[in-house]
C-alpha atoms as a PDB file:
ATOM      1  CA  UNK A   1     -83.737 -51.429  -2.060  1.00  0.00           C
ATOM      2  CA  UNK A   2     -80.099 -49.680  -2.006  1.00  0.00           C
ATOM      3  CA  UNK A   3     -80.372 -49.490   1.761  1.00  0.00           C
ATOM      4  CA  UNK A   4     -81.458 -52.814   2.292  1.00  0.00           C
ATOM      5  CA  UNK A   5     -78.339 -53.827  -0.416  1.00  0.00           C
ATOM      6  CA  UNK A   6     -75.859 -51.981   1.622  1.00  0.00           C
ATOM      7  CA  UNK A   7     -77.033 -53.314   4.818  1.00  0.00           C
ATOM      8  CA  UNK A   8     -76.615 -56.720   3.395  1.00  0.00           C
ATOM      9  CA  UNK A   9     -73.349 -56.078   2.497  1.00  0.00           C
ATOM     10  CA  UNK A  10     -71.988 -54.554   5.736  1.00  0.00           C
ATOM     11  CA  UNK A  11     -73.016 -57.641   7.286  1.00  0.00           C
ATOM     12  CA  UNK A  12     -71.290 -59.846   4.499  1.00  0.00           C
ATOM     13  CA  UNK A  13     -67.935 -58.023   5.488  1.00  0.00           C
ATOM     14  CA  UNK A  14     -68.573 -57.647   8.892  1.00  0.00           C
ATOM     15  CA  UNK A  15     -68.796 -61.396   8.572  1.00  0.00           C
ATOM     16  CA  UNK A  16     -65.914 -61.966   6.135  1.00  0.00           C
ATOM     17  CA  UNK A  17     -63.313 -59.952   8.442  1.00  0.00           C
ATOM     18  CA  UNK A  18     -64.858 -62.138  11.696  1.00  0.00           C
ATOM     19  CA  UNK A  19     -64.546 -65.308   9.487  1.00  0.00           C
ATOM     20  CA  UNK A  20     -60.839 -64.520   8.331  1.00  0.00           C
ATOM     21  CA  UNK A  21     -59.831 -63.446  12.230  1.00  0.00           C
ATOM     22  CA  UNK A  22     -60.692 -66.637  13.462  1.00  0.00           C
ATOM     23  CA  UNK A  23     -58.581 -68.318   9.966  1.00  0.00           C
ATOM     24  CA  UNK A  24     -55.562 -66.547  11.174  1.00  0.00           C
ATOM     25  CA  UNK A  25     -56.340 -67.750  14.869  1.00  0.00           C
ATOM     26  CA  UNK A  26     -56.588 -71.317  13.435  1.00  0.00           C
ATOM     27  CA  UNK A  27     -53.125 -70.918  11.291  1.00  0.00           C
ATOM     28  CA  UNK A  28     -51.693 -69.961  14.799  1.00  0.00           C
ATOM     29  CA  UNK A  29     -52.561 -72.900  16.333  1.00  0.00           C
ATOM     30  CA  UNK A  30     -51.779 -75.095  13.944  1.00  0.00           C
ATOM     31  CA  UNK A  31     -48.078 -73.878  13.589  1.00  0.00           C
ATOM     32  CA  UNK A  32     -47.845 -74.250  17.544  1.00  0.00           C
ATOM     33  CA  UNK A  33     -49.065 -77.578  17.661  1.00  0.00           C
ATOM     34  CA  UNK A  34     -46.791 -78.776  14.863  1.00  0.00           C
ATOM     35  CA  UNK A  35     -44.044 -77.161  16.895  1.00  0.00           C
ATOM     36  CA  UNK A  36     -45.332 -78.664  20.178  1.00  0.00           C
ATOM     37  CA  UNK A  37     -45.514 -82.327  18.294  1.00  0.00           C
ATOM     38  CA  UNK A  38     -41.905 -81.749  17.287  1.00  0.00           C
ATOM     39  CA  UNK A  39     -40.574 -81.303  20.330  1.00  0.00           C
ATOM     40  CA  UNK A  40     -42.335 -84.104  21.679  1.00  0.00           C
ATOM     41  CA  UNK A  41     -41.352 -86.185  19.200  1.00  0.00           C
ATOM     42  CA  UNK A  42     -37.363 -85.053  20.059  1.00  0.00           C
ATOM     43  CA  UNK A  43     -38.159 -85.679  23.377  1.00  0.00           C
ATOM     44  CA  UNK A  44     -39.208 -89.718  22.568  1.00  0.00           C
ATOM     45  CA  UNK A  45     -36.351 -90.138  20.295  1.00  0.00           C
ATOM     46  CA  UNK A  46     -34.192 -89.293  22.799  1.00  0.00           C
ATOM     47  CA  UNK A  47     -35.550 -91.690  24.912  1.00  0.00           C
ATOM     48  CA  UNK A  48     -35.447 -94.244  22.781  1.00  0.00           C
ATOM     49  CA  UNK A  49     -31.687 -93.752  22.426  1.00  0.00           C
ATOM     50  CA  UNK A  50     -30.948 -93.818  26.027  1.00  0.00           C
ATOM     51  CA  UNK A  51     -34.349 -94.928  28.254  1.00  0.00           C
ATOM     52  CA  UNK A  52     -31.860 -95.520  31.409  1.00  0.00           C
ATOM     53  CA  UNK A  53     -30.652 -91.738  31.365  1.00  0.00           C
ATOM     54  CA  UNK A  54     -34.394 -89.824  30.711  1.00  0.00           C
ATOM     55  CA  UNK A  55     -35.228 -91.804  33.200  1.00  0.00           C
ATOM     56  CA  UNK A  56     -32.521 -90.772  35.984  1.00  0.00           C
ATOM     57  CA  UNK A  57     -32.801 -87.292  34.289  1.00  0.00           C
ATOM     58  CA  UNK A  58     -36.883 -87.131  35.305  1.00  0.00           C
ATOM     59  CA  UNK A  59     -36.103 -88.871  38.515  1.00  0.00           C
ATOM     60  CA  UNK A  60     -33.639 -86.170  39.518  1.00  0.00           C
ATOM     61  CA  UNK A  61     -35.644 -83.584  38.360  1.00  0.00           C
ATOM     62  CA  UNK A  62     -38.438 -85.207  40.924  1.00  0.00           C
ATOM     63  CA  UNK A  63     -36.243 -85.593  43.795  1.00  0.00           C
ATOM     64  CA  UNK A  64     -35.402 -81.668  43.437  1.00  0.00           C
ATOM     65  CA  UNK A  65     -38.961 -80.766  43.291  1.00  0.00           C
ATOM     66  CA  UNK A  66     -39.936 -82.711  46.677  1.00  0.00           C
ATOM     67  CA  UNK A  67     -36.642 -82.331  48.225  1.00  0.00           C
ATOM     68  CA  UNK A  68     -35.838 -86.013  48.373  1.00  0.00           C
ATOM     69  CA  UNK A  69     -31.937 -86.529  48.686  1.00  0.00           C
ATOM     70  CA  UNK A  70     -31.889 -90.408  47.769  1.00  0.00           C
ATOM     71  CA  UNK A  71     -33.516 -91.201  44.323  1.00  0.00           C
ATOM     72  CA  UNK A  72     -32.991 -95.017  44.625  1.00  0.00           C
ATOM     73  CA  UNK A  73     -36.932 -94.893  45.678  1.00  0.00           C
ATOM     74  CA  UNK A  74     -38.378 -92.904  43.409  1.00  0.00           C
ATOM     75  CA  UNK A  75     -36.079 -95.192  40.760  1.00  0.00           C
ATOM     76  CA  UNK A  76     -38.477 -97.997  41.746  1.00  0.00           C
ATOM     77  CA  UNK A  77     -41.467 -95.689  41.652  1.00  0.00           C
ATOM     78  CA  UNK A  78     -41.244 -93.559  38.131  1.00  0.00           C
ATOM     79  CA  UNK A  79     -40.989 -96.579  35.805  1.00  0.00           C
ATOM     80  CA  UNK A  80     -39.360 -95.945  32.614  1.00  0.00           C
ATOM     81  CA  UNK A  81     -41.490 -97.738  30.465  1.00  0.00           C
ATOM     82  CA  UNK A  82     -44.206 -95.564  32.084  1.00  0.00           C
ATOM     83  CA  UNK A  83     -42.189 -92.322  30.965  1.00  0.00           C
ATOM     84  CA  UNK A  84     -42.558 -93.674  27.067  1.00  0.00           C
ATOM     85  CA  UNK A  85     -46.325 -94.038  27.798  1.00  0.00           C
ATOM     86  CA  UNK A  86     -47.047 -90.314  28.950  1.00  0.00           C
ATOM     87  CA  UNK A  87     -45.455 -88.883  26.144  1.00  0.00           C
ATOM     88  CA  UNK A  88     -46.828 -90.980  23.677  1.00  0.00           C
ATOM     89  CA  UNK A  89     -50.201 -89.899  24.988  1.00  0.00           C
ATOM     90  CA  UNK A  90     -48.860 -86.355  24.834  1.00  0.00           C
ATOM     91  CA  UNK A  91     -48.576 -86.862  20.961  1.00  0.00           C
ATOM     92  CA  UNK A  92     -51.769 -88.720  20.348  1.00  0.00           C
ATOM     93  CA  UNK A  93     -53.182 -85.590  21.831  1.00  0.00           C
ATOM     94  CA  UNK A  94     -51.276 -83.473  20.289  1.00  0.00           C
ATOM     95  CA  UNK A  95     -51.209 -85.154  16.525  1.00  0.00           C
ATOM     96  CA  UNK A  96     -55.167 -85.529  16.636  1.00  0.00           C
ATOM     97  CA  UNK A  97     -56.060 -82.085  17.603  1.00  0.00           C
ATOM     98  CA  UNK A  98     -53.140 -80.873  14.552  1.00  0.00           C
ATOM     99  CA  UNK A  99     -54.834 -83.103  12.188  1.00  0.00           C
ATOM    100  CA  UNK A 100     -58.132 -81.686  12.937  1.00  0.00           C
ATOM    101  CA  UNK A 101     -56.976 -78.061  13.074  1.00  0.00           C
ATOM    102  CA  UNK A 102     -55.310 -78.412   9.608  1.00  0.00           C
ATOM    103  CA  UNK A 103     -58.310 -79.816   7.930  1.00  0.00           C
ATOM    104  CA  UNK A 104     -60.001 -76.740   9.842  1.00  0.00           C
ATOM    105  CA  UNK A 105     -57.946 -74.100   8.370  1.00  0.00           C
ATOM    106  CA  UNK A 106     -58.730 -75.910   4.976  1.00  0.00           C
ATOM    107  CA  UNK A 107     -62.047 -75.630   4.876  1.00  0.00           C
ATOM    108  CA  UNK A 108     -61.903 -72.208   6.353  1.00  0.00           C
ATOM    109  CA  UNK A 109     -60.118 -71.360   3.611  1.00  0.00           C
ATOM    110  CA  UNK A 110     -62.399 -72.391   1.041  1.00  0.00           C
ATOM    111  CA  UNK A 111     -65.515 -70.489   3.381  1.00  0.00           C
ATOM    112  CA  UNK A 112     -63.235 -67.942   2.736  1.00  0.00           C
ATOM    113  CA  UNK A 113     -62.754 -67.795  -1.015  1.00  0.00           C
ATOM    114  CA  UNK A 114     -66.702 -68.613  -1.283  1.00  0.00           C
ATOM    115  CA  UNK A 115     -67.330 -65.129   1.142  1.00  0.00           C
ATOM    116  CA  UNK A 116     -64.875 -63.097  -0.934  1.00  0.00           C
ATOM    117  CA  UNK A 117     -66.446 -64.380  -4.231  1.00  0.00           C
ATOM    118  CA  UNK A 118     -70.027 -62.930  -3.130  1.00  0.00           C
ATOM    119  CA  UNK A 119     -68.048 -59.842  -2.036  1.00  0.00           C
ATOM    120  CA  UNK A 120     -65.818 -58.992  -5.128  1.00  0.00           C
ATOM    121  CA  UNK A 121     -69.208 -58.796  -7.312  1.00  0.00           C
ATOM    122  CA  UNK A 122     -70.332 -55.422  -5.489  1.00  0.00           C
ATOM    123  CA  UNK A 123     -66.935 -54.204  -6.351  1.00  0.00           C
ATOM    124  CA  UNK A 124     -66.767 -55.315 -10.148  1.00  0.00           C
ATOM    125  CA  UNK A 125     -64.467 -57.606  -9.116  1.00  0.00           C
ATOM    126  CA  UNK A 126     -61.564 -55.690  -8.351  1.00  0.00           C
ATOM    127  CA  UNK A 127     -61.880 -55.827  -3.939  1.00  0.00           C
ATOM    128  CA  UNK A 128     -61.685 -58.859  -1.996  1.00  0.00           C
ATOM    129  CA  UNK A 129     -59.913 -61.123  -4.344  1.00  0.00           C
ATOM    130  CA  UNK A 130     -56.955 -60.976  -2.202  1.00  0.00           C
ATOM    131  CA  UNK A 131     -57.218 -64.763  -0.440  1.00  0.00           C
ATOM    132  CA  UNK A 132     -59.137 -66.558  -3.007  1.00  0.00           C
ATOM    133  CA  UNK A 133     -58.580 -65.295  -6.901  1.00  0.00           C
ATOM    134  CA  UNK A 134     -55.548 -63.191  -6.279  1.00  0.00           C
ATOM    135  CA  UNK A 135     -53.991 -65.939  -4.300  1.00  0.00           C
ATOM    136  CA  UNK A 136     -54.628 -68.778  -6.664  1.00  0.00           C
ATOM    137  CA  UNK A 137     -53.409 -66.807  -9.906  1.00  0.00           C
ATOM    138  CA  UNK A 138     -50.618 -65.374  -8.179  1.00  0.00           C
ATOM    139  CA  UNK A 139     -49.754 -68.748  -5.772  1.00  0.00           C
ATOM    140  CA  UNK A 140     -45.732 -68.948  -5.020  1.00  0.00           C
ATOM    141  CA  UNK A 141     -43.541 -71.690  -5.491  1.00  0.00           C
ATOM    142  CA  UNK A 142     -42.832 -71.130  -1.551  1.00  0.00           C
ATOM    143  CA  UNK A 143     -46.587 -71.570  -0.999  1.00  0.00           C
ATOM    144  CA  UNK A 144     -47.087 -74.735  -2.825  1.00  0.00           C
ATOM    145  CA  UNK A 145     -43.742 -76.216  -0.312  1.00  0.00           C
ATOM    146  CA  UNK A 146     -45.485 -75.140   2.348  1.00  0.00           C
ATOM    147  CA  UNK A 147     -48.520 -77.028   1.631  1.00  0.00           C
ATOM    148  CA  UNK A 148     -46.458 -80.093   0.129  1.00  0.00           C
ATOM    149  CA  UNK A 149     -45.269 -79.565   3.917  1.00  0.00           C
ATOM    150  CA  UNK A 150     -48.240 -79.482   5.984  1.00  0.00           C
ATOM    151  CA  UNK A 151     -50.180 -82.203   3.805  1.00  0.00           C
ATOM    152  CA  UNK A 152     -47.101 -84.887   2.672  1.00  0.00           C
ATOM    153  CA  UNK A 153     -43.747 -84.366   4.411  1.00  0.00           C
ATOM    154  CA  UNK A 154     -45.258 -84.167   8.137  1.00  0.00           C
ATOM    155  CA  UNK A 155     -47.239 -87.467   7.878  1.00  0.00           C
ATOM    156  CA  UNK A 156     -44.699 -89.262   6.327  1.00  0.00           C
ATOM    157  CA  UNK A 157     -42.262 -88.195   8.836  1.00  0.00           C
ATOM    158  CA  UNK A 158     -45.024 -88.350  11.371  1.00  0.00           C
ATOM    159  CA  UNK A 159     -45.360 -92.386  10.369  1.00  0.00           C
ATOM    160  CA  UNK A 160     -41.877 -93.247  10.123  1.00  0.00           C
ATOM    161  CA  UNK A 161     -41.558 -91.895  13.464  1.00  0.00           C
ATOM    162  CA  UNK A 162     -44.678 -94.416  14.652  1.00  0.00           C
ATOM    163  CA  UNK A 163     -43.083 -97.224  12.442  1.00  0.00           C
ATOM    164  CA  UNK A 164     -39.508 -97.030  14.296  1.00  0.00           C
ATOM    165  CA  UNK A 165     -41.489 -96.154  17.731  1.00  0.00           C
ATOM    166  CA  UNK A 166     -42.904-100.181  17.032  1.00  0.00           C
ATOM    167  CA  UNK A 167     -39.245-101.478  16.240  1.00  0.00           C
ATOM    168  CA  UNK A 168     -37.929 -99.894  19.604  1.00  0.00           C
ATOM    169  CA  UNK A 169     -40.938-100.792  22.028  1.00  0.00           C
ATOM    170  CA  UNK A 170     -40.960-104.861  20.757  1.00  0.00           C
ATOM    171  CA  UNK A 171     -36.874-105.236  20.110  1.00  0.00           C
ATOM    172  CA  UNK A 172     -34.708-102.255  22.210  1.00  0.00           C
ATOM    173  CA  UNK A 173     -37.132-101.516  24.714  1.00  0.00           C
ATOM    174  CA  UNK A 174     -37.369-104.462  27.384  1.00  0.00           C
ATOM    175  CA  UNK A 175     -40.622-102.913  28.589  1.00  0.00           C
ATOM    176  CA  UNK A 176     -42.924-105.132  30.607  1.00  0.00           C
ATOM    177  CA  UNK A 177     -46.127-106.442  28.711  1.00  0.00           C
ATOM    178  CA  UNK A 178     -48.651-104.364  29.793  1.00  0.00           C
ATOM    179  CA  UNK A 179     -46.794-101.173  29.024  1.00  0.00           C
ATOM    180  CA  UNK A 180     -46.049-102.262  25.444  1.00  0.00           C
ATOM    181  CA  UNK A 181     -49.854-103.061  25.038  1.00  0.00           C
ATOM    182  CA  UNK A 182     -50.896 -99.911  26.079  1.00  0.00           C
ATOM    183  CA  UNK A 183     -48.122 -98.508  23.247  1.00  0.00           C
ATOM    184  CA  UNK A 184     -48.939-100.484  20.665  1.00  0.00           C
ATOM    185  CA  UNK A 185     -52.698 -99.396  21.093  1.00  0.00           C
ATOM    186  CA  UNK A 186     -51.696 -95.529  21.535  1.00  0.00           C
ATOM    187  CA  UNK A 187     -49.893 -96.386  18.380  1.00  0.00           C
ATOM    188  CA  UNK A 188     -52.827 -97.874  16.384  1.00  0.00           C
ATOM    189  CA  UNK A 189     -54.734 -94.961  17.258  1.00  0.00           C
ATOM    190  CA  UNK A 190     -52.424 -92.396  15.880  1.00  0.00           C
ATOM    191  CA  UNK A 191     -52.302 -94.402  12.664  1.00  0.00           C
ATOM    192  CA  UNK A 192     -56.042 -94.254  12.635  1.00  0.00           C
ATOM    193  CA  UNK A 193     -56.388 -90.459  12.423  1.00  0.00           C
ATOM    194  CA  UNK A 194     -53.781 -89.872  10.580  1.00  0.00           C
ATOM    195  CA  UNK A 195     -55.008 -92.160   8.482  1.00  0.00           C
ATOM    196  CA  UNK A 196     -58.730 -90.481   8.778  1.00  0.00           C
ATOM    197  CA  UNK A 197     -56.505 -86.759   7.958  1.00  0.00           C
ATOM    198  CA  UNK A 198     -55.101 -88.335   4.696  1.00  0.00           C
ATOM    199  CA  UNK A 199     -57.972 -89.330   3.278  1.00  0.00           C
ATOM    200  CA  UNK A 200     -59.626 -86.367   4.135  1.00  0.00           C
ATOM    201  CA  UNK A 201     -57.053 -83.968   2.596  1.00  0.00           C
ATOM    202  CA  UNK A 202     -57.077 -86.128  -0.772  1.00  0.00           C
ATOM    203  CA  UNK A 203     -60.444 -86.217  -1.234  1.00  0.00           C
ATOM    204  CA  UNK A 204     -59.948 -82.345  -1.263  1.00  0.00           C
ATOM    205  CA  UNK A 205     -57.726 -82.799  -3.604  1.00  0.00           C
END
């Protein structure tokens, strides 16, 4: 019966160390794609303050890369209106698969607290407390910002960024119709899972 109980609980922290490897893997990714969304984000804003000069900018860069000495051709090609559509799919990509991995890392967190709670029992409770108990009766002010962070400040800055994207594309932007269609719906669907990611966090909650 001992044997069988210690064989049960190498497993359980065999398990528990795999389980809070691939939690720090997740945390990883999530901080890169908040970083990558950032810069793409910098990257649009830019453009919306000077479309004319990304797009010479990209058009230069292209002429350099296939050795073309006259850019007033590849002006007519690289549309850019069409510029504002590939990144904006770069951050629907980007903001759904960070809205998924930070709902991810949530509830790996609480698979966490749930393996550590089975755990800390063979130990009369004083070993592996130190993500769920220990870190809940000990939580930071710092740690409570950085969720405030991840879960409040980055959609609301994430939306306001959408919001003014809509101002731009129908007022500033001159774009042809088809190009602010195909916007407009990349825009709808960004609202939609963030949307889907609020919810989602708040029924945590």
């Amino acid at each position: 019966m001992t044997t069988e109980k210690d064989t049960r609980l190498e497993v359980l922290s065999h398990h528990y160390s795999e389980s809070y490897g691939l939690l720090k893997t997740a945390v990883e990714k999530r901080d890169r794609l908040l970083l990558y969304m950032l810069i793409v984000i910098c990257v649009l804003l830019l453009y919306m303050s000077a479309p004319a000069t990304v797009g010479e900018w990209l058009n230069s860069f292209v002429s350099s890369q296939v050795h073309v000495g006259n850019t007033a051709n590849l002006n007519a090609l690289i549309d850019v209106s069409f510029i504002g559509v590939i990144l904006m799919l770069g951050l629907l990509s980007l903001s759904h698969t960070y809205f998924q991995t930070v709902l991810h890392v949530e509830r790996q967190n609480d698979y966490i607290y749930q393996l550590e709670a089975r755990l800390s029992q063979a130990f009369d409770d004083l070993a592996f407390t130190r993500e769920g108990r220990h870190y809940q009766q000990n939580k930071r002010l710092f740690a409570r910002w950085t969720k405030v962070i991840f879960w409040m400040l980055v959609p609301a800055l994430f939306f306001t960024f959408i919001v003014f994207w809509q101002i731009f594309l129908f007022i500033s932007s001159h774009a042809p119709l088809p190009y602010i269609i195909v916007d407009s719906l990349i825009s709808v669907c960004m609202i939609i899972s963030l949307w889907l990611y609020l919810s989602a966090i708040f029924r945590k909650r």
